[in-house]
N, C-alpha and C. Protein backbone atom coordinates (compact mmCIF):
# COMPACT_ATOMS: atom_id res chain seq x y z
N UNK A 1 48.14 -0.53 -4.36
CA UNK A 1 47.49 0.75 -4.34
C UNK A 1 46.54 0.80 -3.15
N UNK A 2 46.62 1.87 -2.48
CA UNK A 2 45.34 1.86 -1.24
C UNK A 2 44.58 2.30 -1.57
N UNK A 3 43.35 1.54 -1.04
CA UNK A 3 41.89 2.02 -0.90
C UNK A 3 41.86 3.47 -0.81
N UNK A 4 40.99 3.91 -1.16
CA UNK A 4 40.64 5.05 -1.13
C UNK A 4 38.59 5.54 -0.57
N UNK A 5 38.73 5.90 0.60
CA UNK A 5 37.70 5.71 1.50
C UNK A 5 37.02 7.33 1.70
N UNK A 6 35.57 7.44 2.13
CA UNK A 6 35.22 8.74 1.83
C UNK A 6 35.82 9.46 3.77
N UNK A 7 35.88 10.64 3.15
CA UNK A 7 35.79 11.72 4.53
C UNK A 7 34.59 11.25 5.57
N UNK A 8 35.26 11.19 6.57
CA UNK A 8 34.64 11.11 8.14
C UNK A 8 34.12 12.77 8.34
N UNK A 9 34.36 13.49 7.61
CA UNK A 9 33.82 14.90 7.91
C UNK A 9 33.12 15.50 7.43
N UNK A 10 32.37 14.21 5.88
CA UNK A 10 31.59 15.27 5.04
C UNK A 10 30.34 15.11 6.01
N UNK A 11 29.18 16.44 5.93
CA UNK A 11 28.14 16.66 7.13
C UNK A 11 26.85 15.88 6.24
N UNK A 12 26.33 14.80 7.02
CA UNK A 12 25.03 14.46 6.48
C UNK A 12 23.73 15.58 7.06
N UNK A 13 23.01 15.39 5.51
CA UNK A 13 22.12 16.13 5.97
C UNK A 13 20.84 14.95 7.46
N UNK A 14 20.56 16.14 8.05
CA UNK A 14 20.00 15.22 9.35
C UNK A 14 18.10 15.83 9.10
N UNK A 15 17.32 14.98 9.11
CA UNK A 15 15.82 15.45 9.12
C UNK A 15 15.12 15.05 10.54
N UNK A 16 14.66 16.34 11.22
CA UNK A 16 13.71 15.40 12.18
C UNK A 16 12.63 14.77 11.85
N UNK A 17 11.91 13.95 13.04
CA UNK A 17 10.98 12.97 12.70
C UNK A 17 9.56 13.92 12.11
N UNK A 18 9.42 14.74 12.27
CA UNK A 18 8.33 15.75 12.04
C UNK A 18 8.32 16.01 10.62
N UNK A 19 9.64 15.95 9.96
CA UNK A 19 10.13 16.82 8.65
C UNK A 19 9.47 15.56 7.48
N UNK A 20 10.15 14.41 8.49
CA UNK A 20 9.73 13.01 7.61
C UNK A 20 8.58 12.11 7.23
N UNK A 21 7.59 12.72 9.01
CA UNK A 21 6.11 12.42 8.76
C UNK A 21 5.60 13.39 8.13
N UNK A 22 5.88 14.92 7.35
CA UNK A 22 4.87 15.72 6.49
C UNK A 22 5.63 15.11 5.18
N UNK A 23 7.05 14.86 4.48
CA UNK A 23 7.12 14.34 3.92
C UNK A 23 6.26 12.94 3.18
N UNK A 24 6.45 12.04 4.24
CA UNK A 24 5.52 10.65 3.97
C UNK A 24 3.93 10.89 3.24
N UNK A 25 3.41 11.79 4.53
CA UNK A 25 1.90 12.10 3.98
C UNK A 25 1.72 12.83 2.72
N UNK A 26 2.74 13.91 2.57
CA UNK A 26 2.53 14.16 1.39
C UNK A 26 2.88 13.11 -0.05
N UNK A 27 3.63 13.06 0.13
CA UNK A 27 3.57 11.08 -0.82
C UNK A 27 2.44 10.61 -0.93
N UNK A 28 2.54 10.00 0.28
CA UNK A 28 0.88 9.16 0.20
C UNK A 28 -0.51 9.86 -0.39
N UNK A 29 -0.75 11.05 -0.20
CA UNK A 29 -1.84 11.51 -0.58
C UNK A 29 -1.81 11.83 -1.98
N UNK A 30 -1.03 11.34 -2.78
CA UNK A 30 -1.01 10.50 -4.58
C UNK A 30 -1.52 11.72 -4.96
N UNK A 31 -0.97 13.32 -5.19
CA UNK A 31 -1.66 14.40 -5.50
C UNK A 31 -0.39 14.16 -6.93
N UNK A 32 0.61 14.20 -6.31
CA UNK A 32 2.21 14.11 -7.63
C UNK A 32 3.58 12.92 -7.10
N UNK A 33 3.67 12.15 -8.03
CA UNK A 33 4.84 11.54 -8.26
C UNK A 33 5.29 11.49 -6.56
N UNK A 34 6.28 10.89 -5.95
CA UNK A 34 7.61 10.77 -5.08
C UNK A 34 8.75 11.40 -5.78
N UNK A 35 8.97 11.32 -6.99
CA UNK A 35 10.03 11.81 -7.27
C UNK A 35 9.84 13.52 -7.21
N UNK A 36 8.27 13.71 -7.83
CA UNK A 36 8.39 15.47 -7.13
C UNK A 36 8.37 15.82 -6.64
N UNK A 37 7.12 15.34 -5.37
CA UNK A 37 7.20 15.66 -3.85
C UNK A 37 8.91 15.80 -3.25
N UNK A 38 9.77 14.78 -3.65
CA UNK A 38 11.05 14.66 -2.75
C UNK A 38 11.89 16.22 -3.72
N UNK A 39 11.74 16.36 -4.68
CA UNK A 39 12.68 17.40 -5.31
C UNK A 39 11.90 18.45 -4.90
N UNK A 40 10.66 19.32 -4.41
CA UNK A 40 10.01 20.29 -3.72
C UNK A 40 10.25 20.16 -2.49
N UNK A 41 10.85 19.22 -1.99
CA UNK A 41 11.17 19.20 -0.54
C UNK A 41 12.91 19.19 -0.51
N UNK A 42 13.46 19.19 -1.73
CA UNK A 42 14.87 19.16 -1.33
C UNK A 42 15.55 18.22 -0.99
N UNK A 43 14.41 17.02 -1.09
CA UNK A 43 15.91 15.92 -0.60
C UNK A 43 15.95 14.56 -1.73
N UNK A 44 16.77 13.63 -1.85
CA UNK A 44 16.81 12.15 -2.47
C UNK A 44 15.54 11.84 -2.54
N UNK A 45 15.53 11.24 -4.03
CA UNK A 45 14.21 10.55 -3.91
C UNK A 45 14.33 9.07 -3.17
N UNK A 46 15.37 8.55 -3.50
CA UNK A 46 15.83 7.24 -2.67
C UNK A 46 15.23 7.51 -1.16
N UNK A 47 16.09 8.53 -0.65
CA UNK A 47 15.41 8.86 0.95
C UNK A 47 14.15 9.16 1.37
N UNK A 48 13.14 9.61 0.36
CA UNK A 48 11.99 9.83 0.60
C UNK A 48 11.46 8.22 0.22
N UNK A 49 11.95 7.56 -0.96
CA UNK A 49 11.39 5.97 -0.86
C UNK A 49 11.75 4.92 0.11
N UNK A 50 12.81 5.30 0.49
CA UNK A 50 13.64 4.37 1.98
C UNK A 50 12.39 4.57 3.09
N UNK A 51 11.85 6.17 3.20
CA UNK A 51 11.10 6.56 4.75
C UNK A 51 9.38 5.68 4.30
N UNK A 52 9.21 6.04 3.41
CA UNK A 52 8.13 5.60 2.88
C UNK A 52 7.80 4.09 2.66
N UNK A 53 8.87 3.15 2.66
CA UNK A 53 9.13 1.85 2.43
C UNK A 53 8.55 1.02 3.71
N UNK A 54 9.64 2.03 5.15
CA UNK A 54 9.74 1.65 6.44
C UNK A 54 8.54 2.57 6.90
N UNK A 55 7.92 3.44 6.44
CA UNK A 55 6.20 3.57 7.24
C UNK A 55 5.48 2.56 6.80
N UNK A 56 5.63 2.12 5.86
CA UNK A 56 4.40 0.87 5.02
C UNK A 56 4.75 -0.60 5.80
N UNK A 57 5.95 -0.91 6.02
CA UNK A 57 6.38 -2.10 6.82
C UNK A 57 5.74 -1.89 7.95
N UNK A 58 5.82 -0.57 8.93
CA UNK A 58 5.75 -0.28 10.41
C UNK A 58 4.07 -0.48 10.33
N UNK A 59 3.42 -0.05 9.36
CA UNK A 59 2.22 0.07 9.59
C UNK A 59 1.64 -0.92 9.12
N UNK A 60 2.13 -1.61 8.57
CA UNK A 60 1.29 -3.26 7.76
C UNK A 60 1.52 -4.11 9.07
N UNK A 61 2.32 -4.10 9.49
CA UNK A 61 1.93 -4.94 10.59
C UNK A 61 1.42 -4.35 11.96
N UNK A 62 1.16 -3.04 11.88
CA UNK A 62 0.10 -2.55 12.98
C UNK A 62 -1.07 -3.41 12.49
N UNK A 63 -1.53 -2.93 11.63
CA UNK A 63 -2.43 -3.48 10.81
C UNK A 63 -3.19 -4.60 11.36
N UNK A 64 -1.95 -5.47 10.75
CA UNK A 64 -2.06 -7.30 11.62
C UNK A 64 -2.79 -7.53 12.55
N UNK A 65 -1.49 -6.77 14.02
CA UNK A 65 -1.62 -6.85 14.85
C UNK A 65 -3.62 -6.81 15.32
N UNK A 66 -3.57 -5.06 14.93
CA UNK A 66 -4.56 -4.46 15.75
C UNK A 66 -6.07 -5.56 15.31
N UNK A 67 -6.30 -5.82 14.13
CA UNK A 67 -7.55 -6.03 13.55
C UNK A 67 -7.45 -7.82 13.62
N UNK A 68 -6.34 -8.56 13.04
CA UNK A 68 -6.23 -9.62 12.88
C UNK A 68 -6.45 -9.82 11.41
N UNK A 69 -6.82 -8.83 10.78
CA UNK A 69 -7.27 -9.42 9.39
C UNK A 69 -6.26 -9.13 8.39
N UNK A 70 -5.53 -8.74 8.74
CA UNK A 70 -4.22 -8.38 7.87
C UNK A 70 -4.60 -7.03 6.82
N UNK A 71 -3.89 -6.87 6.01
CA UNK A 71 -3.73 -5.34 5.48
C UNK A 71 -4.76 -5.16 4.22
N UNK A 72 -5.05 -4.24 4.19
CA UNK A 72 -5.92 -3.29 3.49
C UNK A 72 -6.10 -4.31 2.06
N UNK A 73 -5.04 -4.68 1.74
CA UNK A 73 -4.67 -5.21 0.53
C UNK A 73 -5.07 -6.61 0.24
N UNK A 74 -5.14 -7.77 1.66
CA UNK A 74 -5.18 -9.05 1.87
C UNK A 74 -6.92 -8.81 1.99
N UNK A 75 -7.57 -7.60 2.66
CA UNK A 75 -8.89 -7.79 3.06
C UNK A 75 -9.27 -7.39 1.07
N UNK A 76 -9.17 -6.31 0.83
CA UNK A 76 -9.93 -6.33 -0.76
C UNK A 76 -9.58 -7.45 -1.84
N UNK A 77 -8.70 -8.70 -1.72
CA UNK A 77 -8.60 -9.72 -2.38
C UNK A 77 -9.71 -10.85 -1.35
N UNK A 78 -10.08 -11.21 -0.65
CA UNK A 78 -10.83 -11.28 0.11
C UNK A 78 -12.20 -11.37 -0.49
N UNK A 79 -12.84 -10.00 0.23
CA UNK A 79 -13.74 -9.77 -0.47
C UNK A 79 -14.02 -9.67 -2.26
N UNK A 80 -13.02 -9.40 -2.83
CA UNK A 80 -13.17 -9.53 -4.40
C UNK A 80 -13.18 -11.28 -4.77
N UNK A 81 -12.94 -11.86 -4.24
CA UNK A 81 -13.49 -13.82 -4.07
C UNK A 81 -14.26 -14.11 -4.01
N UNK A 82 -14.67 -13.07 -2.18
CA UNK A 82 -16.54 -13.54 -2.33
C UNK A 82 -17.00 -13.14 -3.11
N UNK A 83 -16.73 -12.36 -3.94
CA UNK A 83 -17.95 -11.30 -5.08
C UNK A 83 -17.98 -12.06 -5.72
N UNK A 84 -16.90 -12.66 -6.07
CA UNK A 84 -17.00 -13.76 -7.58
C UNK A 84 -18.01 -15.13 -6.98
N UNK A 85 -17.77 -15.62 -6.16
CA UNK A 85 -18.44 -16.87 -5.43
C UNK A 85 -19.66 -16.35 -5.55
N UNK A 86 -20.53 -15.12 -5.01
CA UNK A 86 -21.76 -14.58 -5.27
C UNK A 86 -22.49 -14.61 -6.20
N UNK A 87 -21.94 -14.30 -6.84
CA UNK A 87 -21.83 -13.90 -8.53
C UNK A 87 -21.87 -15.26 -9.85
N UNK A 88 -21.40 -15.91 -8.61
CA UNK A 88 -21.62 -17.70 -9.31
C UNK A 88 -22.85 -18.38 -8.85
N UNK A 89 -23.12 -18.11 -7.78
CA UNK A 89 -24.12 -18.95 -6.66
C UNK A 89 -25.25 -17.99 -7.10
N UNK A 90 -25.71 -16.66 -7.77
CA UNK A 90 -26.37 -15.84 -8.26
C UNK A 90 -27.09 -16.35 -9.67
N UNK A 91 -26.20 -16.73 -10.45
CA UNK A 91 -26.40 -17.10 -11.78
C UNK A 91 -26.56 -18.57 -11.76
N UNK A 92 -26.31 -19.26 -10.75
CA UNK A 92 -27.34 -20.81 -10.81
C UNK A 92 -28.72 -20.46 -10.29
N UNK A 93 -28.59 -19.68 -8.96
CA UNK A 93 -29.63 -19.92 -8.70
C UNK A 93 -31.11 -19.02 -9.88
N UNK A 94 -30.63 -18.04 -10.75
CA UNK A 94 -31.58 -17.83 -11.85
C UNK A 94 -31.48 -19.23 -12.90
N UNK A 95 -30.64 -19.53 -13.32
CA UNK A 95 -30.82 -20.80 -13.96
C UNK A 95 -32.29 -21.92 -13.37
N UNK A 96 -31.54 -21.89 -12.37
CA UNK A 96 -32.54 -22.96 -11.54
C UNK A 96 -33.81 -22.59 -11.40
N UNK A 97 -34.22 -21.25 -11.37
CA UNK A 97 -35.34 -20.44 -10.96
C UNK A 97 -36.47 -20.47 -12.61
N UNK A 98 -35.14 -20.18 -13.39
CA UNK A 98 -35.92 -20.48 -14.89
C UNK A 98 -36.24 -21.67 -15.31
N UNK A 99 -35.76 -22.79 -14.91
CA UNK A 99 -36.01 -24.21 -15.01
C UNK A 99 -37.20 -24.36 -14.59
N UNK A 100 -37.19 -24.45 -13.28
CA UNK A 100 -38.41 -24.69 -12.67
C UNK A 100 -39.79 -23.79 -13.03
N UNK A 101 -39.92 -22.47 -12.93
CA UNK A 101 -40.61 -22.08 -13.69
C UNK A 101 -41.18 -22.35 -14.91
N UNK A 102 -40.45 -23.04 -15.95
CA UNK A 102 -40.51 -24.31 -16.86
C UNK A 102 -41.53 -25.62 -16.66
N UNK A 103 -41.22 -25.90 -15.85
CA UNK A 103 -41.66 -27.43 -15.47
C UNK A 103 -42.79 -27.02 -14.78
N UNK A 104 -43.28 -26.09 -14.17
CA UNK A 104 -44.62 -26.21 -13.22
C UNK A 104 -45.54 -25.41 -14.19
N UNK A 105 -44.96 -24.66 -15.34
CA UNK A 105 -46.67 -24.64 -16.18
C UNK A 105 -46.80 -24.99 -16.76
């Protein structure tokens, strides 16, 4: 039995780059879902998560690049460490503070 293969003639839909960066932002700005944003815009939600996938790749490693400190995500785990380390080195040093206060009257 032969394969059976799709038409070379069905027309993909084509978006310019303009159509895809108001798309993206509207995503990103977390007002509703991807899946609604892409059905108010008329197209796949797959295709609106494919464009959205490859801005987050393109731009995580701008990211990198530009700052050295890596992404938004690597810096607030980061700092949420030191808080805890603070937050430890905070509560000895009242320990210690109440001790001694102890011992000298």
């Amino acid at each position: 039995m032969a394969k059976k293969s799709k038409p070379n003639n069905v027309p993909q839909a084509a978006y310019n780059q303009e159509f895809k960066e108001t798309a993206i932002q509207l995503a990103l700005a977390g007002d509703k879902p991807v899946s609604i944003v892409a059905r108010e815009l008329s197209l796949p939600e797959w295709k609106l998560r494919d464009w959205l996938r490859a801005w987050k790749k393109k731009n995580s490693k701008v990211d990198r690049s530009a700052n050295g400190k890596g992404t938004a995500e690597d810096e607030l785990r980061k700092l949420q460490k030191r808080y805890k380390e603070l937050e430890l080195e905070n509560e000895i040093l009242k320990k210690a503070s109440a001790y001694f206060a102890r011992t000298l009257l």
